[in-house]
Protein backbone atom coordinates (compact mmCIF):
# COMPACT_ATOMS: atom_id res chain seq x y z
CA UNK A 1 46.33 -53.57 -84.60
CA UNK A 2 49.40 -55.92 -83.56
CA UNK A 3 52.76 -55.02 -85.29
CA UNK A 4 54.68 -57.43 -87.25
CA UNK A 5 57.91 -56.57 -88.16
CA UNK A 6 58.84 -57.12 -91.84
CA UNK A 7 62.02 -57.23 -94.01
CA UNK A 8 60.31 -54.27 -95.82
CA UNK A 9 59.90 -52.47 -93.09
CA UNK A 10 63.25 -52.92 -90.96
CA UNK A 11 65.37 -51.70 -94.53
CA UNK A 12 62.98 -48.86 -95.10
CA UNK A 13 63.42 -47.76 -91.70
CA UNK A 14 67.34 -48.64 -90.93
CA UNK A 15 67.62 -46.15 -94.26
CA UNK A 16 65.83 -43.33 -92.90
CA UNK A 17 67.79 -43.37 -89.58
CA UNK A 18 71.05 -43.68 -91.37
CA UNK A 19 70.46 -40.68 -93.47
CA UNK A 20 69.06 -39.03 -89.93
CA UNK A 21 65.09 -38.36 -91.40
CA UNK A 22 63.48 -37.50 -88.33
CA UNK A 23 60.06 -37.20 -89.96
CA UNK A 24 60.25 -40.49 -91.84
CA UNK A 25 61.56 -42.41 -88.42
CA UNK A 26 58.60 -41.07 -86.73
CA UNK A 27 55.93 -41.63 -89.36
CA UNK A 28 56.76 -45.33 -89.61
CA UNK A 29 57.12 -45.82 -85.56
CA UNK A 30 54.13 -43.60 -85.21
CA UNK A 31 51.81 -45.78 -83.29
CA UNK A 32 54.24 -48.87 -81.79
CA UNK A 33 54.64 -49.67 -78.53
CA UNK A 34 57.66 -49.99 -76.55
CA UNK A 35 57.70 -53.66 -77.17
CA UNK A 36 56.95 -53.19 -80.74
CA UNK A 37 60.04 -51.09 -80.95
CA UNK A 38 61.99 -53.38 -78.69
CA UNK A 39 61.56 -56.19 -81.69
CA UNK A 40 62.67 -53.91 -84.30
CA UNK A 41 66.08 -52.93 -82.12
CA UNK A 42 66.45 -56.82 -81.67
CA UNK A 43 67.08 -57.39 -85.48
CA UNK A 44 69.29 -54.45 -85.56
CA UNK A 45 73.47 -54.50 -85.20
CA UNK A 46 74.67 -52.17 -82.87
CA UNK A 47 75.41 -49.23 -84.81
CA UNK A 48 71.97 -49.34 -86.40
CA UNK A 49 70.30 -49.54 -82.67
CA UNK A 50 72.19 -46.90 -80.99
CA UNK A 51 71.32 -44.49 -84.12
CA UNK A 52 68.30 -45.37 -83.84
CA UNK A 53 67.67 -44.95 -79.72
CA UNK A 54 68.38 -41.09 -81.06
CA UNK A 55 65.08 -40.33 -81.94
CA UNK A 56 63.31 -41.23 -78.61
CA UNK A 57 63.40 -39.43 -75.34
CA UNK A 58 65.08 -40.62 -72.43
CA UNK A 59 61.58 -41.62 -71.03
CA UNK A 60 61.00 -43.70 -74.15
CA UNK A 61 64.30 -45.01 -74.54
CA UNK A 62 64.46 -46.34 -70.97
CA UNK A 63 60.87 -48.31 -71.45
CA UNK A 64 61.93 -49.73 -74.64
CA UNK A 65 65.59 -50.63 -72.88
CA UNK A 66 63.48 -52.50 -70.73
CA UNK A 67 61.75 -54.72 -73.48
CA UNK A 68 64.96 -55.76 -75.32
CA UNK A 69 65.92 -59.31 -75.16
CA UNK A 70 68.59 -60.08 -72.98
CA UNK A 71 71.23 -60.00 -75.47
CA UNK A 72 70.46 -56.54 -77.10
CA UNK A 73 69.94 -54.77 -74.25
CA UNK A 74 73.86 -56.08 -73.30
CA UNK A 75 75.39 -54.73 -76.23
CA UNK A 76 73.39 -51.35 -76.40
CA UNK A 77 74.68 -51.05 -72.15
CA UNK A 78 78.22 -52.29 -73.06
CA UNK A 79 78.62 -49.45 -75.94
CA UNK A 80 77.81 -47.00 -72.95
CA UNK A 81 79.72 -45.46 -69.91
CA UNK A 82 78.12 -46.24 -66.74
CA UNK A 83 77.41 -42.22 -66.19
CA UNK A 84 74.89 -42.67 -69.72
CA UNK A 85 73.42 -45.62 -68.36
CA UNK A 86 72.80 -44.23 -65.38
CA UNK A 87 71.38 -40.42 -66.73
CA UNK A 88 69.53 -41.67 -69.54
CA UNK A 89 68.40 -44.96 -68.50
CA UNK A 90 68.39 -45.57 -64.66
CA UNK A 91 67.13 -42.50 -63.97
CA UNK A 92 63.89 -42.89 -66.14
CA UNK A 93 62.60 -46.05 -64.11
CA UNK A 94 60.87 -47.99 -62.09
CA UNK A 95 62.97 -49.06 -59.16
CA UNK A 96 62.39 -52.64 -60.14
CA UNK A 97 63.12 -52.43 -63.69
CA UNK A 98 65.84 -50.71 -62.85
CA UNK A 99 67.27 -53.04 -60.20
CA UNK A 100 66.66 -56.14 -63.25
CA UNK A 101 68.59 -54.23 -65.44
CA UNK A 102 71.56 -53.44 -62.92
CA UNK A 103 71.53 -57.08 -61.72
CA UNK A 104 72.69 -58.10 -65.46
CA UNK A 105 75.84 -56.20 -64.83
CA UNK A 106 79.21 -56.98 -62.93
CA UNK A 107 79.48 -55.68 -59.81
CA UNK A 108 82.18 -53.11 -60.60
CA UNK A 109 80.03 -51.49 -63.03
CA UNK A 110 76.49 -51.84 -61.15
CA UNK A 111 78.24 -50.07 -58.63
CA UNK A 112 79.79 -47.63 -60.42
CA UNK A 113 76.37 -46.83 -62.45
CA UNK A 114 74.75 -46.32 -58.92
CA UNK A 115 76.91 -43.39 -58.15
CA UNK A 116 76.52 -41.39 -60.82
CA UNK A 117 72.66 -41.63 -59.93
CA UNK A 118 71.46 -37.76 -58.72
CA UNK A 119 68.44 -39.20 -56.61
CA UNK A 120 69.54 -40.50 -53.56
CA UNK A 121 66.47 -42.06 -53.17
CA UNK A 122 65.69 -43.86 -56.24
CA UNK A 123 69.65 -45.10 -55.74
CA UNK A 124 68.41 -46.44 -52.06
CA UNK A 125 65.64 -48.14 -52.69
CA UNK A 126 67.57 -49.91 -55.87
CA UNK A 127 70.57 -50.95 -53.43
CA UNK A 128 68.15 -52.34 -51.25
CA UNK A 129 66.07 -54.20 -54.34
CA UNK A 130 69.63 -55.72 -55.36
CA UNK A 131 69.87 -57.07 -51.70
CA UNK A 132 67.03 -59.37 -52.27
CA UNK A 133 67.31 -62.84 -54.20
CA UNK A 134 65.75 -62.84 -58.14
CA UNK A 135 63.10 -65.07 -57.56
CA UNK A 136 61.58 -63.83 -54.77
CA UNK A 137 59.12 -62.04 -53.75
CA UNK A 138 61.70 -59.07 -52.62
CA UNK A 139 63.23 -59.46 -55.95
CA UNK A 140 60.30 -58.78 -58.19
CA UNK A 141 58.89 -55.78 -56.39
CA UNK A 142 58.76 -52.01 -56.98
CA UNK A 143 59.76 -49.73 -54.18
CA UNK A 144 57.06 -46.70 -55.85
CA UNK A 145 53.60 -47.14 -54.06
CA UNK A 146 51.15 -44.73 -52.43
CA UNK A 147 50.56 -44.98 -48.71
CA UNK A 148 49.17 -43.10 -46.45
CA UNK A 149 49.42 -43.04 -42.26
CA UNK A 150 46.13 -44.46 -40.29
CA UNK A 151 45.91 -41.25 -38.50
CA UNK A 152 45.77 -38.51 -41.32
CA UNK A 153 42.57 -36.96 -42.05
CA UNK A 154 41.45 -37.40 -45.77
CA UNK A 155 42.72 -33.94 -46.30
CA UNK A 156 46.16 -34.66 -45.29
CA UNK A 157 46.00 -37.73 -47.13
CA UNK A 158 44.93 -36.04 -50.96
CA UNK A 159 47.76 -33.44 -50.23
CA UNK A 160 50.08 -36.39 -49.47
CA UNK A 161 48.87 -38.24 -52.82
CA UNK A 162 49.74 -35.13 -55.15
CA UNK A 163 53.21 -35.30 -53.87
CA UNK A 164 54.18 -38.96 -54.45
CA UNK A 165 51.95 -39.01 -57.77
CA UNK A 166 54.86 -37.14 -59.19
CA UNK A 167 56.83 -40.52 -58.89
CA UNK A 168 54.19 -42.56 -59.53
CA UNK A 169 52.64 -43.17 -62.74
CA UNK A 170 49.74 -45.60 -62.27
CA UNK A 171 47.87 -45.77 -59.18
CA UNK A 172 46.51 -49.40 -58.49
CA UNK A 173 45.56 -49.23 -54.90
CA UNK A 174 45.98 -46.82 -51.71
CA UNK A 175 47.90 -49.01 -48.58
CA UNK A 176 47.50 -47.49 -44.86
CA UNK A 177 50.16 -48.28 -42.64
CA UNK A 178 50.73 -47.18 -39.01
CA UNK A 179 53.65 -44.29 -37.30
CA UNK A 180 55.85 -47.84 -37.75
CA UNK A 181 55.36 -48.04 -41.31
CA UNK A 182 53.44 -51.65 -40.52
CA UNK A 183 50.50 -52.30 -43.18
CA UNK A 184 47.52 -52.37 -41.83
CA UNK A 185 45.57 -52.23 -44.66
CA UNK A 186 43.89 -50.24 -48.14
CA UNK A 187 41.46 -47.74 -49.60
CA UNK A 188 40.15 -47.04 -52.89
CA UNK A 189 41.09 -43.77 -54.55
CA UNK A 190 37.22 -43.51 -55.06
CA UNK A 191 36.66 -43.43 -51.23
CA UNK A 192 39.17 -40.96 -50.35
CA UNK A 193 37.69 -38.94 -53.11
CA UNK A 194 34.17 -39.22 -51.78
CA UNK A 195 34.93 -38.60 -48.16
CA UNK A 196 34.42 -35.85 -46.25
CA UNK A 197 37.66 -33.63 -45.51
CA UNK A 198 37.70 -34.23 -41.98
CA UNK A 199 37.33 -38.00 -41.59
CA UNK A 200 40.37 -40.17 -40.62
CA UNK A 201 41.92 -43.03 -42.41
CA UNK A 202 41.23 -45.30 -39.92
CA UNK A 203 37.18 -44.71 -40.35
CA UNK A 204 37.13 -45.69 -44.04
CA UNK A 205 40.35 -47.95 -45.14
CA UNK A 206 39.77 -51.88 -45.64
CA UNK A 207 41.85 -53.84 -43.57
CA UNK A 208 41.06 -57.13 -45.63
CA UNK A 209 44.40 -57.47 -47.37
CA UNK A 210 46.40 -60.29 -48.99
CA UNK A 211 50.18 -59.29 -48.56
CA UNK A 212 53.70 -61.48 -49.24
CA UNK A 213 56.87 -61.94 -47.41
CA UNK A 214 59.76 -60.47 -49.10
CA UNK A 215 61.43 -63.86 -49.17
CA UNK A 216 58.48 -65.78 -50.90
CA UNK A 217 59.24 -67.80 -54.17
CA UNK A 218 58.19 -65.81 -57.07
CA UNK A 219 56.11 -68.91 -58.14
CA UNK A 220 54.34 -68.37 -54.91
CA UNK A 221 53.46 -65.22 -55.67
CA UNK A 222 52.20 -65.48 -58.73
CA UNK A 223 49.77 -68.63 -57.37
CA UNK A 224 48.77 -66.05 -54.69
CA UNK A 225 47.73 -63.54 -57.28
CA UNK A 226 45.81 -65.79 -59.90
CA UNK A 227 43.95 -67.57 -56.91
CA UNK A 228 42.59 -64.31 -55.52
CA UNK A 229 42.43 -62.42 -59.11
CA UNK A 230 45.30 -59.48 -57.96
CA UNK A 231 46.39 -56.80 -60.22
CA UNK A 232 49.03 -56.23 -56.93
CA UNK A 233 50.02 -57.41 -54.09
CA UNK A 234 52.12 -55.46 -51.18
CA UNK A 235 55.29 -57.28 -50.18
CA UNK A 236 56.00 -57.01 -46.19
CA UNK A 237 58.40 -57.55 -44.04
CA UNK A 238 58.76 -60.32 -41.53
CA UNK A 239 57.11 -57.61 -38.99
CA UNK A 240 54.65 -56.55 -41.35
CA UNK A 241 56.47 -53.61 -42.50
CA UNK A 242 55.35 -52.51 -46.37
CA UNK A 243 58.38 -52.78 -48.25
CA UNK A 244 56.97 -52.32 -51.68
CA UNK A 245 54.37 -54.16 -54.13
CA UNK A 246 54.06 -56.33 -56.98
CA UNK A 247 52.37 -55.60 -60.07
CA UNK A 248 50.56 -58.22 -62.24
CA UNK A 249 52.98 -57.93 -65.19
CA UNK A 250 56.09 -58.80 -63.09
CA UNK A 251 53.83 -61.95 -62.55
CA UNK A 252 53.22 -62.80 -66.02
CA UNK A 253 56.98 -62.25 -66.86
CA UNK A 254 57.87 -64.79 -64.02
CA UNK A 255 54.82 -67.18 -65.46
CA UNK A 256 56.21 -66.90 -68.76
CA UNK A 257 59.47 -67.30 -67.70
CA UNK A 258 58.94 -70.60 -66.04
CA UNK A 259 56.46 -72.06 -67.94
CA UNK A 260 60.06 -71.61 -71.02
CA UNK A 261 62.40 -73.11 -68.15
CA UNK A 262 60.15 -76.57 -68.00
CA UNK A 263 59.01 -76.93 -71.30
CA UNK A 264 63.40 -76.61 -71.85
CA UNK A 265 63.57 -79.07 -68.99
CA UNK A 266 61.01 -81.64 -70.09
CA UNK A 267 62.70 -81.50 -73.24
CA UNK A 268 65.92 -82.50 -72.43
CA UNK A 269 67.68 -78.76 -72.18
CA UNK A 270 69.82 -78.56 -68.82
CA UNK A 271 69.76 -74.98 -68.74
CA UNK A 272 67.97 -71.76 -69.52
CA UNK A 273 68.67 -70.88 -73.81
CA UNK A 274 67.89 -69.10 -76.62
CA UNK A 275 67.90 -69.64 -80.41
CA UNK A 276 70.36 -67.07 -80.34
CA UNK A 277 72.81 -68.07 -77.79
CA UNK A 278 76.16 -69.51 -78.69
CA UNK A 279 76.87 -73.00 -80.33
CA UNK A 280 78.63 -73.88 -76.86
CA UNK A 281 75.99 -72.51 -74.74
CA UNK A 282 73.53 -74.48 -76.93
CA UNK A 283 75.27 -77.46 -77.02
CA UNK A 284 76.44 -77.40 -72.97
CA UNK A 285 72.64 -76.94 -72.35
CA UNK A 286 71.49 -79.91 -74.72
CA UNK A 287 74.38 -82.41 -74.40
CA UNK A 288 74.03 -83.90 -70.71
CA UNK A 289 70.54 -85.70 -71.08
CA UNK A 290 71.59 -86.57 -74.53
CA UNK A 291 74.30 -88.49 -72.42
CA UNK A 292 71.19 -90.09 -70.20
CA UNK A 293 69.63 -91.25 -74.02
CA UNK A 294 72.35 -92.76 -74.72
CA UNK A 295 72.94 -94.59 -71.65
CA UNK A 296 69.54 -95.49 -71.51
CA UNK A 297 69.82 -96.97 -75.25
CA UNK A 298 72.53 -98.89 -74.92
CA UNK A 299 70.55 -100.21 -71.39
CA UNK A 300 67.88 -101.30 -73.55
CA UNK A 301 70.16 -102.75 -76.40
CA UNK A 302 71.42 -105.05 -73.27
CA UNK A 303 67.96 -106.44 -72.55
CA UNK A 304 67.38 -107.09 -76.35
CA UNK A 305 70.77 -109.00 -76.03
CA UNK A 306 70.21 -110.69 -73.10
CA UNK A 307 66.90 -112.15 -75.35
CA UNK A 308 68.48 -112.46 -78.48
CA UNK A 309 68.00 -116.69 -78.12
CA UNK A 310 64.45 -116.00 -78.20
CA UNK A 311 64.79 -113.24 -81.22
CA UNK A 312 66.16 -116.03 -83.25
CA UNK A 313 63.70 -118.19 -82.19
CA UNK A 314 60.52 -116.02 -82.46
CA UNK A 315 61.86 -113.67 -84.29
CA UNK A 316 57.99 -112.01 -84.88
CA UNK A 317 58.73 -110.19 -81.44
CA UNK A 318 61.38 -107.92 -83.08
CA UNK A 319 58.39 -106.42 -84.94
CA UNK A 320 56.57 -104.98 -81.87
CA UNK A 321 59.72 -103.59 -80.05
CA UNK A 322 59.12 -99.90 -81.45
CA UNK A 323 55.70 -100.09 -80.31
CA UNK A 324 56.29 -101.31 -76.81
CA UNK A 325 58.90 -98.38 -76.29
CA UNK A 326 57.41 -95.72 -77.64
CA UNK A 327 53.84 -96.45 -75.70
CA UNK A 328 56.30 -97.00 -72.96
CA UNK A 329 57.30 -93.48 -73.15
CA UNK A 330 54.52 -91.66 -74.49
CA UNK A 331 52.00 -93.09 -70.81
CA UNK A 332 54.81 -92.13 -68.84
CA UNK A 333 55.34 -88.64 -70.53
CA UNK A 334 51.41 -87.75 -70.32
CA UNK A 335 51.25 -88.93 -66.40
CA UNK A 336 54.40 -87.04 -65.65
CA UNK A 337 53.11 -84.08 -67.49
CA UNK A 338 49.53 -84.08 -65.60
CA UNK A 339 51.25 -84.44 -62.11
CA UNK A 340 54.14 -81.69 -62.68
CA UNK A 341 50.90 -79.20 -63.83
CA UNK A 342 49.23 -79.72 -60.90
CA UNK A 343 52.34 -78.83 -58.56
CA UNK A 344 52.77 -75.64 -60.75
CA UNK A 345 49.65 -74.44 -60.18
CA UNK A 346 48.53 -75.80 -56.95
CA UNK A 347 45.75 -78.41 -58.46
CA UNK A 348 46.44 -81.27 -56.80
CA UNK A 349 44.57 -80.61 -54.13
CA UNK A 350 45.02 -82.29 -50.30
CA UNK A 351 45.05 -86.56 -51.55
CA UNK A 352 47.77 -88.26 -50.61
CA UNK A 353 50.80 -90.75 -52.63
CA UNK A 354 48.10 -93.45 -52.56
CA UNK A 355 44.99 -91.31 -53.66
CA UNK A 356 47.09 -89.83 -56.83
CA UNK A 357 48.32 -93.96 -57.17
CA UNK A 358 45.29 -95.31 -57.33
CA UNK A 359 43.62 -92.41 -59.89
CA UNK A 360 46.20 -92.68 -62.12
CA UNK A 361 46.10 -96.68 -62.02
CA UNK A 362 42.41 -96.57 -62.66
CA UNK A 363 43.14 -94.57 -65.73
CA UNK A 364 45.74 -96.83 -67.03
CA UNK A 365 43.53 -100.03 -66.62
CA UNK A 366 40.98 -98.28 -68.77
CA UNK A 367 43.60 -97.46 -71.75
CA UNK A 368 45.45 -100.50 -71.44
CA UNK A 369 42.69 -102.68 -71.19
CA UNK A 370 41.33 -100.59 -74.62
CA UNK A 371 44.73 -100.36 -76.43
CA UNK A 372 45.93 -103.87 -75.46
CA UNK A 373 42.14 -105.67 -76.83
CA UNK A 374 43.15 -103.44 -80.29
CA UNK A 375 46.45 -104.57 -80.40
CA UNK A 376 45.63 -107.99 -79.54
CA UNK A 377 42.67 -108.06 -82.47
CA UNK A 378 45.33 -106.46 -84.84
CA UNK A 379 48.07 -109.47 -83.67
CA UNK A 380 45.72 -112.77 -83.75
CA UNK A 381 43.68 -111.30 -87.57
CA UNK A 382 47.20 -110.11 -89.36
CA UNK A 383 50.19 -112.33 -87.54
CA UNK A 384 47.96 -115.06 -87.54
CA UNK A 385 50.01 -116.29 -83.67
CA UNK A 386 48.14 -116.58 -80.54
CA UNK A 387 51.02 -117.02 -78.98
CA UNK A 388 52.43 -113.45 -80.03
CA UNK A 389 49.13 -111.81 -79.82
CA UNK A 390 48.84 -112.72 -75.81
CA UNK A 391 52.40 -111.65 -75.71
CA UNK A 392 52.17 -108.23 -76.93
CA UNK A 393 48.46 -107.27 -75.69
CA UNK A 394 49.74 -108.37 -72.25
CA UNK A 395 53.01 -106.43 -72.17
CA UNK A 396 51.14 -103.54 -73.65
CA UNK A 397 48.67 -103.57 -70.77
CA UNK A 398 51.47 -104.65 -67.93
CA UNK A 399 53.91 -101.38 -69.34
CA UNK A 400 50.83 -98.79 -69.98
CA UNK A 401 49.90 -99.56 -66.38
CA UNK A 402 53.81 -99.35 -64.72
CA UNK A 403 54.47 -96.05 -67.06
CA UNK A 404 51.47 -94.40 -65.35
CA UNK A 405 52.67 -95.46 -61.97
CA UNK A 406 56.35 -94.39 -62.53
CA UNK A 407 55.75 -91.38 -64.44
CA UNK A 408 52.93 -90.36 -61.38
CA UNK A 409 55.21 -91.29 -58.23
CA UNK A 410 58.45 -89.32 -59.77
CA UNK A 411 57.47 -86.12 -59.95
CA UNK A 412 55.63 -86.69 -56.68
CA UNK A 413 59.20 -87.85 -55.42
CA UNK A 414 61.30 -85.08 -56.86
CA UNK A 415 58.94 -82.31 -55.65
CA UNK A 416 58.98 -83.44 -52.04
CA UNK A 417 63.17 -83.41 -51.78
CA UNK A 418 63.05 -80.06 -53.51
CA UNK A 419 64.34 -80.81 -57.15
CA UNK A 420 61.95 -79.49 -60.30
CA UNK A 421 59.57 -82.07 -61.02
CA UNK A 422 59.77 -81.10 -64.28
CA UNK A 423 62.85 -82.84 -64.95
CA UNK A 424 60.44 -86.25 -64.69
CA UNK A 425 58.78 -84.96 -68.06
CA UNK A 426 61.88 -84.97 -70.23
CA UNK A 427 64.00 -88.01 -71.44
CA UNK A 428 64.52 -89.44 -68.17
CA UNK A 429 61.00 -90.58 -67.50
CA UNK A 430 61.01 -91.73 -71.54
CA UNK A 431 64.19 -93.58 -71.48
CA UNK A 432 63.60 -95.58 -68.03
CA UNK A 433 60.39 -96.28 -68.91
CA UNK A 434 61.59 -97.43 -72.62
CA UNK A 435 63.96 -99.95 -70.84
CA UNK A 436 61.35 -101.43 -68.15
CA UNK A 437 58.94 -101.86 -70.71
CA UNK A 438 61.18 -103.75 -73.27
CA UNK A 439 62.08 -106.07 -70.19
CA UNK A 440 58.38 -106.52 -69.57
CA UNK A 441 57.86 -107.68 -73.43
CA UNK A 442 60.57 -110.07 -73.20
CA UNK A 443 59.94 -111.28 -69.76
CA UNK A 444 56.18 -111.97 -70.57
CA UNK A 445 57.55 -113.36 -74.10
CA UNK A 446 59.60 -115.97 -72.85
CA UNK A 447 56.57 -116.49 -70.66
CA UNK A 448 54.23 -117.41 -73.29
CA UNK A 449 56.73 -118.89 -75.78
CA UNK A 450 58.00 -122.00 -72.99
């Protein structure tokens, strides 16, 4: 059954930690996962968390470390010296969590964390995890894998499992590399099981294997792994040395973790926030493309302006300026929004500028031709003007069918010179297109109204 964490239920249990019931904190945690846990820590204060990380084991406590939200997990490391981070936290994972959690520190105390680590090991391979940029492929991986040499018999190789098992706590696949440490390939833990003793490696393993470069986008990797339905994927060097692999939930943490940064994008936030973040953080991540709205509105107050003879002439038009922006905006919006989806996930497919053009132009015929005959109908019955019924129906066509075009070519644009075509969802696409379509309805006013 999924937790949900109640009012009830954080008092009841912040009172049995602070009068140090052991029995009652584990009855009511009995059950929760380390994310379940990690919720209940997040609506803590400090004093309450760290009493209550007391009742875990260092096992425990560094999985549910790992789960905190950003900001939690700060002030629960802060509260500690860099020798307790590193004994009961560091030590108690996997390379990669461990390298995410050191890469929120400075550098004087990552470092200083890293030598009070007893494995020399573990404190290698998280050195060289922390050489590698976050969102790559080198960034995301785990150094703790099994793999076995292409010579060994499957004797040798069993024996050599046992021994890394005790680092190891899930075993996803098997990878067979060479004397050089180059991957040549995998085998099932069932195989090696079934074969006889004294066959080799090389006699059974699969050498059909998808494998990454260390210095692959993230986003790459996780398009790799949902196109060929991976659990993991080995991460190699630009020799084809294994360096480590990748594990399906540090994909859906980077999936989730994107899909948040564009939604924020296409909504106008600059940067990458929370509802808990500070009102200057907040309002440093929100204020520049409220800047862009307002430029753009006082844009399209100009080309009212510029029309404002024919306002007071016809001053009907004025009624319909709402709806020509915001159908301005919303065609633009849902284009935009279809294109940047299919660069996320690799939809598009191999058509060209024109191909996407012309698709996109067929679908805005078809709306605007439907939405512009309604409009028109509603215009010539209720404002009883033919004049102002031809005007709106054809600027409602002319700016469905430009929206469509615009909001289709700039993400298009912005993808090929390497900047986030999400940024063509938010209220850049809205207010450009708000502005060329209120120029259209006055332009094809004054048109109809000489």
């Amino acid at each position: 059954m999924q937790f949900e964490l109640t009012k009830d239920f954080l008092e009841t249990l912040n009172l049995a930690v602070e009068v140090n019931n052991e029995s009652k904190v584990l009855e009511l945690i009995d059950g929760l996962q380390s994310a379940d846990i990690a919720e209940i820590i997040d609506e803590q204060t400090l004093e309450e968390a760290i009493a209550f990380y007391q009742f875990f084991s260092q096992e425990q406590a560094a999985d549910i470390l790992i789960e905190l939200d950003e900001g939690a997990r700060e002030r629960i490391l802060n509260s500690l010296s860099s020798e307790e981070i590193a004994k009961q936290f560091i030590d108690n994972m996997d390379s990669d969590d461990a390298a995410d959690v050191l890469a929120e520190m400075s550098d004087e105390k990552k470092n200083e964390v890293i030598s009070h680590l007893e494995d020399f090991e573990q404190a290698s391979d998280i050195v060289d995890l922390l050489s590698y940029e976050e969102d790559t492929a080198g960034g995301l991986m785990a150094k703790e894998l099994f793999k076995v040499d292409i010579n060994w018999d499957i004797k040798t190789c069993i024996n050599e499992l046992r021994i890394q098992s005790q680092d190891i706590e899930q075993v996803y696949t098997v990878y067979v590399v060479d004397d050089k440490n180059i991957l040549q390939g995998i085998v099932s833990l069932k195989r090696l099981l079934l074969t006889p003793d004294n066959k080799k490696i090389k006699d059974i393993y699969n050498d059909n294997i998808i494998s990454v470069k260390a210095n692959v986008k993230d986003e790459e990797v996780g398009n790799i792994m949902d196109k060929y339905d991976l659990v993991v994927v080995p991460v190699v060097d630009e020799i084809g040395r294994l360096l480590g692999r990748i594990t399906i939930d540090d994909v859906v943490e980077v999936i989730k973790e994107e899909a948040e940064k564009d939604y924020q994008m296409a909504s106008g936030i600059s940067e990458n926030v929370e509802s808990s973040d500070s009102v200057w953080l907040l309002t440093r991540a929100r204020l520049p493309w409220l800047f862009i709205g307002l430029f753009g509105g006082i844009l399209g107050a100009r080309v009212i302006g510029n029309y404002e003879h024919e306002l007071q002439l016809h001053p009907e038009m004025a009624i319909f300026i709402p709806l020509i922006a915001a159908m301005a905006g919303n065609v633009g919006v849902q284009s935009s929004a279809i294109v940047v989806q299919g660069l996320a996930n690799n939809s598009l497919g191999l058509d060209g500028l024109w191909s996407k053009l012309l698709k996109e132009l067929g679908v805005a015929l078809i709306n605007g031709v439907v939405l512009s005959s309604l409009i028109f109908g509603y215009c010539f019955f209720f404002e009883a003007s033919t004049a102002l019924s031809l005007t709106v129906s054809i600027a409602l066509l002319s700016v469905i069918i430009f929206a469509a075009l615009f909001g289709t070519i700039v993400p298009l644009l912005l993808n090929k010179y390497k900047v986030d075509p999400a940024l063509a969802t938010g209220p850049f696409i809205t207010t450009v297109n708000d502005i060329f379509g209120l120029f259209l309805y006055f332009l094809i006013g004054h048109l109809m109204y000489l």
